[in-house]
C-alpha atoms as a PDB file:
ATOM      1  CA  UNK A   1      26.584   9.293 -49.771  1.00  0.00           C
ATOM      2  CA  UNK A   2      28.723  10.510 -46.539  1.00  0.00           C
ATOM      3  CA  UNK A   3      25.940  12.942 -45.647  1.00  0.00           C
ATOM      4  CA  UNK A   4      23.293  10.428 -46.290  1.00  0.00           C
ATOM      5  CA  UNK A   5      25.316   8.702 -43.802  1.00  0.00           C
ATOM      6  CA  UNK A   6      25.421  10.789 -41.690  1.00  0.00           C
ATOM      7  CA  UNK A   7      21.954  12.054 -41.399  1.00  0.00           C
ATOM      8  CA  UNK A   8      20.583   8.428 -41.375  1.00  0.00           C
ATOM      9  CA  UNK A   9      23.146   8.476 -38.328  1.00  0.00           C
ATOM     10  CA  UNK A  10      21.619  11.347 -36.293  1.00  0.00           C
ATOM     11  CA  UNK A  11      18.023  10.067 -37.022  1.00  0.00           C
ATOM     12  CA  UNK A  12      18.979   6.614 -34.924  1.00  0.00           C
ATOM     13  CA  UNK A  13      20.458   8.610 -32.304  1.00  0.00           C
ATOM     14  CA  UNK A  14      17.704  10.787 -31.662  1.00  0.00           C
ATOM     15  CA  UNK A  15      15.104   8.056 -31.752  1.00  0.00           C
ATOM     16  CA  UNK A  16      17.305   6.440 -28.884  1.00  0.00           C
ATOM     17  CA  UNK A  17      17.267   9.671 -26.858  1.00  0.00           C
ATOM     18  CA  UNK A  18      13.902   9.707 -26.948  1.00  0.00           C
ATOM     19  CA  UNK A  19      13.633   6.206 -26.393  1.00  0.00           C
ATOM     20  CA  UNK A  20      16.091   6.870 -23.300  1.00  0.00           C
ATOM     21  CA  UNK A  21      13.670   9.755 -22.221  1.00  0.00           C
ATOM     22  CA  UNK A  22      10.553   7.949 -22.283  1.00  0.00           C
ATOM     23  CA  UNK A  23      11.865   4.957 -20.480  1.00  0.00           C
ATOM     24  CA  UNK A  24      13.298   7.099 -17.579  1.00  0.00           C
ATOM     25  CA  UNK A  25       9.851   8.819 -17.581  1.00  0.00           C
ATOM     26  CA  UNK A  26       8.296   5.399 -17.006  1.00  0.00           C
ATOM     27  CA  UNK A  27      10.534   4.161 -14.670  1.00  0.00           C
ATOM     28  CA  UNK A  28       9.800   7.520 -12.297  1.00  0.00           C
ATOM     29  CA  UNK A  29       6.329   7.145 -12.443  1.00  0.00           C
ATOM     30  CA  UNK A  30       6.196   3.625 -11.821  1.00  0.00           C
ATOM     31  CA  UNK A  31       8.681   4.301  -8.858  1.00  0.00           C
ATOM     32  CA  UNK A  32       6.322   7.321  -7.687  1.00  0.00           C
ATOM     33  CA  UNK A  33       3.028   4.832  -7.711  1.00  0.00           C
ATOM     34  CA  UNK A  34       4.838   2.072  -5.945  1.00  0.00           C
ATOM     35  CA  UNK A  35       5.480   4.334  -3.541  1.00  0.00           C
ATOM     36  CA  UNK A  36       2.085   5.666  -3.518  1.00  0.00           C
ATOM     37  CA  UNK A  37       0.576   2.075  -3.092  1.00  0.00           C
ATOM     38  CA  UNK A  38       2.821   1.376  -0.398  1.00  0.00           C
ATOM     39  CA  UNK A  39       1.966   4.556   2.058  1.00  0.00           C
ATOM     40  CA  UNK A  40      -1.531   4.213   1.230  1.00  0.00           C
ATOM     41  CA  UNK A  41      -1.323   0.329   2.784  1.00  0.00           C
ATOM     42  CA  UNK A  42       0.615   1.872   5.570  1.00  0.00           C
ATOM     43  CA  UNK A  43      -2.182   4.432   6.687  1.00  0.00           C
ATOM     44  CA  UNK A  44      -4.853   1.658   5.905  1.00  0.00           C
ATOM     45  CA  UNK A  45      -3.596  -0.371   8.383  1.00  0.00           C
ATOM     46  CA  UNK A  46      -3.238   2.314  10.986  1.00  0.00           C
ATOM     47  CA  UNK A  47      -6.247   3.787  10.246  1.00  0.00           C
ATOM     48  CA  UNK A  48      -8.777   0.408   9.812  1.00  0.00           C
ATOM     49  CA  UNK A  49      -7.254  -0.157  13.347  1.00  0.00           C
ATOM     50  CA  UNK A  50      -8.365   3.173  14.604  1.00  0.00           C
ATOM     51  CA  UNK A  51     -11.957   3.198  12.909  1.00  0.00           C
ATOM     52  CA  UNK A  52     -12.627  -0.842  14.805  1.00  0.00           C
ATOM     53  CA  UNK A  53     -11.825   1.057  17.897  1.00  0.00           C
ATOM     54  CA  UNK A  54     -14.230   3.537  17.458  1.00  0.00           C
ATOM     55  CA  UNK A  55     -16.865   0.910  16.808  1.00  0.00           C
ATOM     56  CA  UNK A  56     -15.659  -1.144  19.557  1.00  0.00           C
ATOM     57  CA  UNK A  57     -16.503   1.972  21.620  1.00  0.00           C
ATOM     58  CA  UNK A  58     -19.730   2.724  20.638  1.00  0.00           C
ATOM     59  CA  UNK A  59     -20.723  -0.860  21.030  1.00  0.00           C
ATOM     60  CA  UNK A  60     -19.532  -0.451  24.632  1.00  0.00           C
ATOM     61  CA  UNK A  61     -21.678   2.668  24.853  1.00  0.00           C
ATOM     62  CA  UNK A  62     -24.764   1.191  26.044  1.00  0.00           C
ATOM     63  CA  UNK A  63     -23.095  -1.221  28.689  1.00  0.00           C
ATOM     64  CA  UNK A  64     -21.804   2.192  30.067  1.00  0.00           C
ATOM     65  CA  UNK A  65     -25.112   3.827  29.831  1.00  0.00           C
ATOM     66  CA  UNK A  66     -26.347   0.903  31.946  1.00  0.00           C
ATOM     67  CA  UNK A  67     -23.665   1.112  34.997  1.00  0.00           C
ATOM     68  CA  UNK A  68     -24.475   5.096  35.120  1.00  0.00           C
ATOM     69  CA  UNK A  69     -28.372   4.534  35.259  1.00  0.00           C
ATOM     70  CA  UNK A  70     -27.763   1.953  38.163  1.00  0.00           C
ATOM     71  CA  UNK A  71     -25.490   4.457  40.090  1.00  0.00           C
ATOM     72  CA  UNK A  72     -27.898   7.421  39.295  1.00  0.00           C
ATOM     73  CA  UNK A  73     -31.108   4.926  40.266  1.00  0.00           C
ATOM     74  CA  UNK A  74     -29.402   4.468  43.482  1.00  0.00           C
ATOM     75  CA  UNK A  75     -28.884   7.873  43.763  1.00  0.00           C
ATOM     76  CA  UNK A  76     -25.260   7.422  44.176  1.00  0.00           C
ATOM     77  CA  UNK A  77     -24.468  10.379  41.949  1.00  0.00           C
ATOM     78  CA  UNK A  78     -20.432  11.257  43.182  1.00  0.00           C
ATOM     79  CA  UNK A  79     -19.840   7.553  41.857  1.00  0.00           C
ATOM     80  CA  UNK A  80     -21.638   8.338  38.573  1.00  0.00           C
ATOM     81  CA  UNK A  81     -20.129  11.257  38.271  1.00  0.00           C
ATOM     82  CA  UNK A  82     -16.477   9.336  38.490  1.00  0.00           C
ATOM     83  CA  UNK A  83     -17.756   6.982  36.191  1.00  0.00           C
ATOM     84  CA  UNK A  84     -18.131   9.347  33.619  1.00  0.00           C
ATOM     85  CA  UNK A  85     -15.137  11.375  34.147  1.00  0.00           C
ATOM     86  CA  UNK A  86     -13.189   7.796  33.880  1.00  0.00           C
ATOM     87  CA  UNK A  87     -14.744   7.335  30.279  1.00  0.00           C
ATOM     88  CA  UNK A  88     -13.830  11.381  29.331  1.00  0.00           C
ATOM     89  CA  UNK A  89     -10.039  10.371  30.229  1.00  0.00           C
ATOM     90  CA  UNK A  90      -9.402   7.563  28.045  1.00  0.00           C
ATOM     91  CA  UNK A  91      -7.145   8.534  25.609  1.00  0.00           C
ATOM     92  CA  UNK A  92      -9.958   6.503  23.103  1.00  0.00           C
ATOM     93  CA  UNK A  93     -12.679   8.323  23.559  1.00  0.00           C
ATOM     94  CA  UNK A  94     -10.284  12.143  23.690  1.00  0.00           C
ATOM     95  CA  UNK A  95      -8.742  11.345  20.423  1.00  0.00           C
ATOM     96  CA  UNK A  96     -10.803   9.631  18.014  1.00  0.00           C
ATOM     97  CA  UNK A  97     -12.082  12.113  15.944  1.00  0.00           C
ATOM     98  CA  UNK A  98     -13.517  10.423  13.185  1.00  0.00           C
ATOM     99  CA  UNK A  99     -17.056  11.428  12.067  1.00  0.00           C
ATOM    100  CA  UNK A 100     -17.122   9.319   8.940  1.00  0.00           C
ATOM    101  CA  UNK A 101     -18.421   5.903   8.722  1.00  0.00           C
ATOM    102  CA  UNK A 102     -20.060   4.837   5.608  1.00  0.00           C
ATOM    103  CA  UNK A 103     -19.247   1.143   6.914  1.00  0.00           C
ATOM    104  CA  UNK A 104     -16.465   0.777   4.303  1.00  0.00           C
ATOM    105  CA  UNK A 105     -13.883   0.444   6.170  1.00  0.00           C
ATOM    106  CA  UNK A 106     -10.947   1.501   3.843  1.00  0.00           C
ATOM    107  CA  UNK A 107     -12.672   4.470   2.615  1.00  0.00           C
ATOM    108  CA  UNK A 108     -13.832   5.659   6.179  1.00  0.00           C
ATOM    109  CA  UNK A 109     -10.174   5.126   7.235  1.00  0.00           C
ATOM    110  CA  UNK A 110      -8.643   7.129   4.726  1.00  0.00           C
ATOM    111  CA  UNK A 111     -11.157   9.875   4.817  1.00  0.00           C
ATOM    112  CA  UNK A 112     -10.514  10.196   8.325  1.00  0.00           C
ATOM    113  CA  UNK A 113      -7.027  10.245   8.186  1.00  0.00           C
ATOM    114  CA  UNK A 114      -7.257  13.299   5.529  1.00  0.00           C
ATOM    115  CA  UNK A 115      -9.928  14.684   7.686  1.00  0.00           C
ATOM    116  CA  UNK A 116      -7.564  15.444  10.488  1.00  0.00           C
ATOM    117  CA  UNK A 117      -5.161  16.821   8.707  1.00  0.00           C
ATOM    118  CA  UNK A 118      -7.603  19.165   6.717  1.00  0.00           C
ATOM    119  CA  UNK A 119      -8.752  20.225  10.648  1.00  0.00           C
ATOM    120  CA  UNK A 120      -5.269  20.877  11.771  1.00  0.00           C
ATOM    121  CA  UNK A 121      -4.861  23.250   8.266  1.00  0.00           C
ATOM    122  CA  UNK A 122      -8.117  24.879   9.186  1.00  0.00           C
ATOM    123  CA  UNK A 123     -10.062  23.369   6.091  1.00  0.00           C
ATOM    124  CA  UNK A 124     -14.037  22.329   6.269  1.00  0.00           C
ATOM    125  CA  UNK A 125     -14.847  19.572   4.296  1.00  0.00           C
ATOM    126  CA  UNK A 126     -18.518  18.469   3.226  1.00  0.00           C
ATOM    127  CA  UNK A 127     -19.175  14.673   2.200  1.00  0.00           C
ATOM    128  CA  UNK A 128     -22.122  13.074   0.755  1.00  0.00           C
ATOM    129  CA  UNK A 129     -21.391   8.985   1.294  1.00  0.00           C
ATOM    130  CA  UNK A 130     -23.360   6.314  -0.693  1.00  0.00           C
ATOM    131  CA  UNK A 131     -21.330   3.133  -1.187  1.00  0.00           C
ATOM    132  CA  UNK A 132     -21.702  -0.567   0.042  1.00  0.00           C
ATOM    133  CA  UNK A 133     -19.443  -2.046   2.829  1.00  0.00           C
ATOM    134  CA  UNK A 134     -17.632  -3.991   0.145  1.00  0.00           C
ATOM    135  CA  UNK A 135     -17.851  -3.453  -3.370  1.00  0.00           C
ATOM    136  CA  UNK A 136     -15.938  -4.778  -6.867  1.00  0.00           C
ATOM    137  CA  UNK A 137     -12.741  -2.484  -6.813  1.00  0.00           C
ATOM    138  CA  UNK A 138      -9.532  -2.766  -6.041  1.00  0.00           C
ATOM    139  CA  UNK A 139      -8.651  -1.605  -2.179  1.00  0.00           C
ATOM    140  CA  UNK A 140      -5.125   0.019  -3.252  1.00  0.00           C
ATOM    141  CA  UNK A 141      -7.011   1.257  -6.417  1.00  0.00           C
ATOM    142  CA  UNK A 142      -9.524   3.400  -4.329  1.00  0.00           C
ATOM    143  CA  UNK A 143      -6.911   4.042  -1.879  1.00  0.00           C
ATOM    144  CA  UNK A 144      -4.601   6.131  -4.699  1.00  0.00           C
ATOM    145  CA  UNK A 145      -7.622   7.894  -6.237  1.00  0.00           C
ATOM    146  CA  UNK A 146      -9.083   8.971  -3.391  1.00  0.00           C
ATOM    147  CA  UNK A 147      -5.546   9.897  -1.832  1.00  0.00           C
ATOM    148  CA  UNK A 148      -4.066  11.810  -4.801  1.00  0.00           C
ATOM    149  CA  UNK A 149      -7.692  13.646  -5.421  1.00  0.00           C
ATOM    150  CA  UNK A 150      -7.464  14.774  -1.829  1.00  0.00           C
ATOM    151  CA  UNK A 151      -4.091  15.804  -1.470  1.00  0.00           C
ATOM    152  CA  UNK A 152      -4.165  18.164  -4.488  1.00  0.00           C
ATOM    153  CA  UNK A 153      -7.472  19.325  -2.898  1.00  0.00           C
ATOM    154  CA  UNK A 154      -5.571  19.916   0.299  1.00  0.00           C
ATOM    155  CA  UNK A 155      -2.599  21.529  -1.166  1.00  0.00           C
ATOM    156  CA  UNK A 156      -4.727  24.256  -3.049  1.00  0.00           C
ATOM    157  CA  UNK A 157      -6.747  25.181  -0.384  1.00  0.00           C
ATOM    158  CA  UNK A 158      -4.301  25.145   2.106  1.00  0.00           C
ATOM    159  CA  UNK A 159      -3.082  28.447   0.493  1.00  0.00           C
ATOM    160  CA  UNK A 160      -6.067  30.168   0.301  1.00  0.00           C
ATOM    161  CA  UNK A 161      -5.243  33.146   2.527  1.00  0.00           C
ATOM    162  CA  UNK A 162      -9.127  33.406   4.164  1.00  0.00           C
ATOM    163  CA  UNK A 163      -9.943  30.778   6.053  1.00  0.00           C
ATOM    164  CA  UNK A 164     -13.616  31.176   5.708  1.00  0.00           C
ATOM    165  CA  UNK A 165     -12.900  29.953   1.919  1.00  0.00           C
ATOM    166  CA  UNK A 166     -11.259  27.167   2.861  1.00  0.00           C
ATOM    167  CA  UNK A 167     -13.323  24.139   1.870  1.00  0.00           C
ATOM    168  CA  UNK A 168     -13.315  20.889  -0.044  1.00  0.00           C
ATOM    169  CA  UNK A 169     -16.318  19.151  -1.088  1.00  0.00           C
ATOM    170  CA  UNK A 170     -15.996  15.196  -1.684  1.00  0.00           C
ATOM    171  CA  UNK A 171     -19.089  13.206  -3.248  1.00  0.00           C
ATOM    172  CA  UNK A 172     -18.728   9.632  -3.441  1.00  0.00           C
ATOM    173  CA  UNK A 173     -21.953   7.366  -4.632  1.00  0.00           C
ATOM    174  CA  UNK A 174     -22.222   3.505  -5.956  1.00  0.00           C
ATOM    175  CA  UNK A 175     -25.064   3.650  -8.225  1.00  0.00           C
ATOM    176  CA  UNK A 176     -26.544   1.531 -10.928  1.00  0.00           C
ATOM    177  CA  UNK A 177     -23.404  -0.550 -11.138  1.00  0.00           C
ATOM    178  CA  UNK A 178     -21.146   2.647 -11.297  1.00  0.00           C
ATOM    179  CA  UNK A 179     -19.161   4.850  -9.077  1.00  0.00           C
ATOM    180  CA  UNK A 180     -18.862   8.306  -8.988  1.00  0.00           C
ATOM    181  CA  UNK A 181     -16.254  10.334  -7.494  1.00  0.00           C
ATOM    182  CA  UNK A 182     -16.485  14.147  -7.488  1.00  0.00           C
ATOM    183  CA  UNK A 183     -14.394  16.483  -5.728  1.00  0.00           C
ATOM    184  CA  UNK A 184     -14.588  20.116  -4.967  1.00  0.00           C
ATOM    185  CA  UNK A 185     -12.453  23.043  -3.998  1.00  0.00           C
ATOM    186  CA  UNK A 186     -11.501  26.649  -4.662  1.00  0.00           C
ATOM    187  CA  UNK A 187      -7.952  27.566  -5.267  1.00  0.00           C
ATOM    188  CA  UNK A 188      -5.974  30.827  -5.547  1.00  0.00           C
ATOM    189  CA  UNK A 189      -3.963  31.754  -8.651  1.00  0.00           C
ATOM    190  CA  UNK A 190      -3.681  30.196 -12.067  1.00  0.00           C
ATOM    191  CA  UNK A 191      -3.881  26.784 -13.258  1.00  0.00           C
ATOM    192  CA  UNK A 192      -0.923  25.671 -15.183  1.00  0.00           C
ATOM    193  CA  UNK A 193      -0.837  22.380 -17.668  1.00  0.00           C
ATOM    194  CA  UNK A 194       1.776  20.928 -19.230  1.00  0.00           C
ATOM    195  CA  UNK A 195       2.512  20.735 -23.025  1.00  0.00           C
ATOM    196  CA  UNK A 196       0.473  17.539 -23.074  1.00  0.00           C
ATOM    197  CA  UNK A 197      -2.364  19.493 -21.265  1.00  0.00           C
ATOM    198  CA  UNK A 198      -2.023  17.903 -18.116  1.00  0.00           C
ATOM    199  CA  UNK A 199      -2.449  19.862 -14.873  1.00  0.00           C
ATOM    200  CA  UNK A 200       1.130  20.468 -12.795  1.00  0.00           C
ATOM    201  CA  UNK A 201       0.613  20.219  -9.487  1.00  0.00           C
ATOM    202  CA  UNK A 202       2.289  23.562  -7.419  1.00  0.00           C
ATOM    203  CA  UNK A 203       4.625  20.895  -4.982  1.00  0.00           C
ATOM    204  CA  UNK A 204       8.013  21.705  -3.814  1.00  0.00           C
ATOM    205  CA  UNK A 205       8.786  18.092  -5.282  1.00  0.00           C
ATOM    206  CA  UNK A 206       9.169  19.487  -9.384  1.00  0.00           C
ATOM    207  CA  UNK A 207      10.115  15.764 -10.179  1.00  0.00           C
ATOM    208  CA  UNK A 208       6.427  14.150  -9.310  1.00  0.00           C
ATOM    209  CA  UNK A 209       4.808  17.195 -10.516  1.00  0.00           C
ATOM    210  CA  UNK A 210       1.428  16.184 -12.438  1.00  0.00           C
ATOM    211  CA  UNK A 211       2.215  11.803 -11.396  1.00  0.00           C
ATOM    212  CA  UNK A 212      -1.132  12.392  -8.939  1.00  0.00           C
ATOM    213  CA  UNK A 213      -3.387  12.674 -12.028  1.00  0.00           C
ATOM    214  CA  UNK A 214      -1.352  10.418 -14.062  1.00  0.00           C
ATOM    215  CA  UNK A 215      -2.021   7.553 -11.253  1.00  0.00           C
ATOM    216  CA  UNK A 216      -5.470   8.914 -11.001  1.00  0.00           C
ATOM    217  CA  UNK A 217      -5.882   8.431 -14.725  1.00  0.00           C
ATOM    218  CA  UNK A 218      -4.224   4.937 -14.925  1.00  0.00           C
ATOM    219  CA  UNK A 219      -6.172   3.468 -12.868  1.00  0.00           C
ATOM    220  CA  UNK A 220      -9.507   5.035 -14.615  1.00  0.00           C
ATOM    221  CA  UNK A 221      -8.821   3.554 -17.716  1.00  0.00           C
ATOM    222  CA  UNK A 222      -8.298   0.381 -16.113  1.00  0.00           C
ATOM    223  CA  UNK A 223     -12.075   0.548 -14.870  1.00  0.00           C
ATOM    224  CA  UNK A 224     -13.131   1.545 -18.644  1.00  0.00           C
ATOM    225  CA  UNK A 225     -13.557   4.686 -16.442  1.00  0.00           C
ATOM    226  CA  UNK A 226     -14.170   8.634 -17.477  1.00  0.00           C
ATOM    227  CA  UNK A 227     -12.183  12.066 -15.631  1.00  0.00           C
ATOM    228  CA  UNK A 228     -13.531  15.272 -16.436  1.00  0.00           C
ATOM    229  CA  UNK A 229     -11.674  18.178 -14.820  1.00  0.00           C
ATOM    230  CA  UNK A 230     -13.093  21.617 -14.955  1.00  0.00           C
ATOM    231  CA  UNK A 231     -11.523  24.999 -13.254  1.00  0.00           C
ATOM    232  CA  UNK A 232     -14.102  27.744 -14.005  1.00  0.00           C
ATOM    233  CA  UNK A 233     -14.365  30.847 -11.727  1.00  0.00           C
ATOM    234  CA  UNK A 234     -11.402  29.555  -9.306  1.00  0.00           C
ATOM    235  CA  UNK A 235     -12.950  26.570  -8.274  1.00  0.00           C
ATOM    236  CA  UNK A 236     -10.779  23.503  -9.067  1.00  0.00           C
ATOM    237  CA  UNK A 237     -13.966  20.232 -10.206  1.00  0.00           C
ATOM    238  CA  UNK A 238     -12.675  16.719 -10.518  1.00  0.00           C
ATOM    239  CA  UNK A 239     -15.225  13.898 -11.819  1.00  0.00           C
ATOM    240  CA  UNK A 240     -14.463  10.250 -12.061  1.00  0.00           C
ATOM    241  CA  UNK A 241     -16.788   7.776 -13.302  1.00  0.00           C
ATOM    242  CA  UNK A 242     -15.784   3.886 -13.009  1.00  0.00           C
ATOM    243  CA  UNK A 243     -17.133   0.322 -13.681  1.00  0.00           C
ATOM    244  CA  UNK A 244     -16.598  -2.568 -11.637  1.00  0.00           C
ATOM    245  CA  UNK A 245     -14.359  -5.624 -13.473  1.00  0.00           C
ATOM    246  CA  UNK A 246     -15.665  -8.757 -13.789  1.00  0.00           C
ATOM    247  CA  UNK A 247     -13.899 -10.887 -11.291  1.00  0.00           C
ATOM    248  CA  UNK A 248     -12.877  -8.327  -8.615  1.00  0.00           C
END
């Protein structure tokens, strides 16, 4: 009867340590997309500013095209010639570098943002755009997706020793009332999973290792969404179909 006891005793205690485990697990990755949510509102903000400007600018293109035809039509070229050198000093037109503008204006900002820092790591990336200037999803939900997807991209490739391999290939298409996320790169090494065959990121930061897909895959489901991830011949394939929500 004492061992009975006993045993029945150890069961209840190891059903609250895993209990204790799981909700510790939950709280992390809840803390970790928080956190996610909230830089990803932060570099909106910065970078929607940055991506008006650059429309603002080329708006303002044609007003200057007019002022340097009227100098050059008078032929008062050293004035033109100022002109122009005026416009090549702003710091506007020196540092925007963005290249992207599908007209959505929280996906061009983000992409732009990542696009710098791929340049400054010495990694090309190819985009094929397709997507409306709004559409029914979620603004933080796109921003995490497309933020997580990129940054593992980044993170691979970024130790890829040849920098002629260096590349990441980003597809994103609204079609038919769906939207399609694929992204591409090549990576060096081996893939590792964890027991519950999900892909561990290679981060310095061992306590958020794998939360990128987890958020990525969260937020999926919540579309009634699909990820397929594929690794064949070193290059690293993520897929994402998702359905716009009724309301959104």
């Amino acid at each position: 009867m004492t061992i009975s006891i006993l045993i029945y005793l150890i069961l209840i205690f190891m059903v609250f340590i895993r209990i204790f485990l799981l909700c510790k697990f939950l709280m992390r990755k809840n803390s970790c997309i928080s956190k996610q949510v909230e830089l990803c509102k932060i570099q909106l903000d910065e970078w929607e500013k940055s991506s008006l400007n650059i429309r603002n600018i080329k708006h303002d293109i044609k007003n200057h095209l007019i002022c340097i035809r009227e100098y050059i039509e008078r032929d008062n070229m050293q004035l033109a010639k100022k002109y122009i050198e005026d416009l090549l000093n702003e710091d506007t037109y020196l540092k925007s570098n963005s290249y992207i503008d599908s007209g959505n204006i929280v996906v061009d900002a983000l992409l732009n943002y990542k696009n710098n820092i791929m340049h400054q790591l010495g990694i090309n990336m190819a985009t094929h755009i397709e997507i409306p200037y709004n559409f029914s999803f979620n603004d933080a939900d796109i921003c995490v997706i497309l933020s997580n997807c990129l940054d593992n991209s980044i993170e691979a490739v970024k130790r890829i020793k040849n920098k002629d391999q260096r590349f990441i290939s980003l597809e994103f298409i609204y079609r038919k009332n769906s939207l399609l996320l694929k992204v591409i790169n090549p990576f060096c090494g081996r893939v590792i999973k964890d027991p519950y065959s999900n892909y561990v990121t290679t981060k310095n930061e061992t306590e958020n290792h794998g939360i990128g897909l987890i958020s990525i895959k969260r937020i999926v489901k919540k579309y009634n969404g699909l990820v397929n991830i594929t690794t064949d011949n070193n290059i690293f394939c993520v897929q994402i179909l998702m359905y716009p929500l009724e309301g959104l």
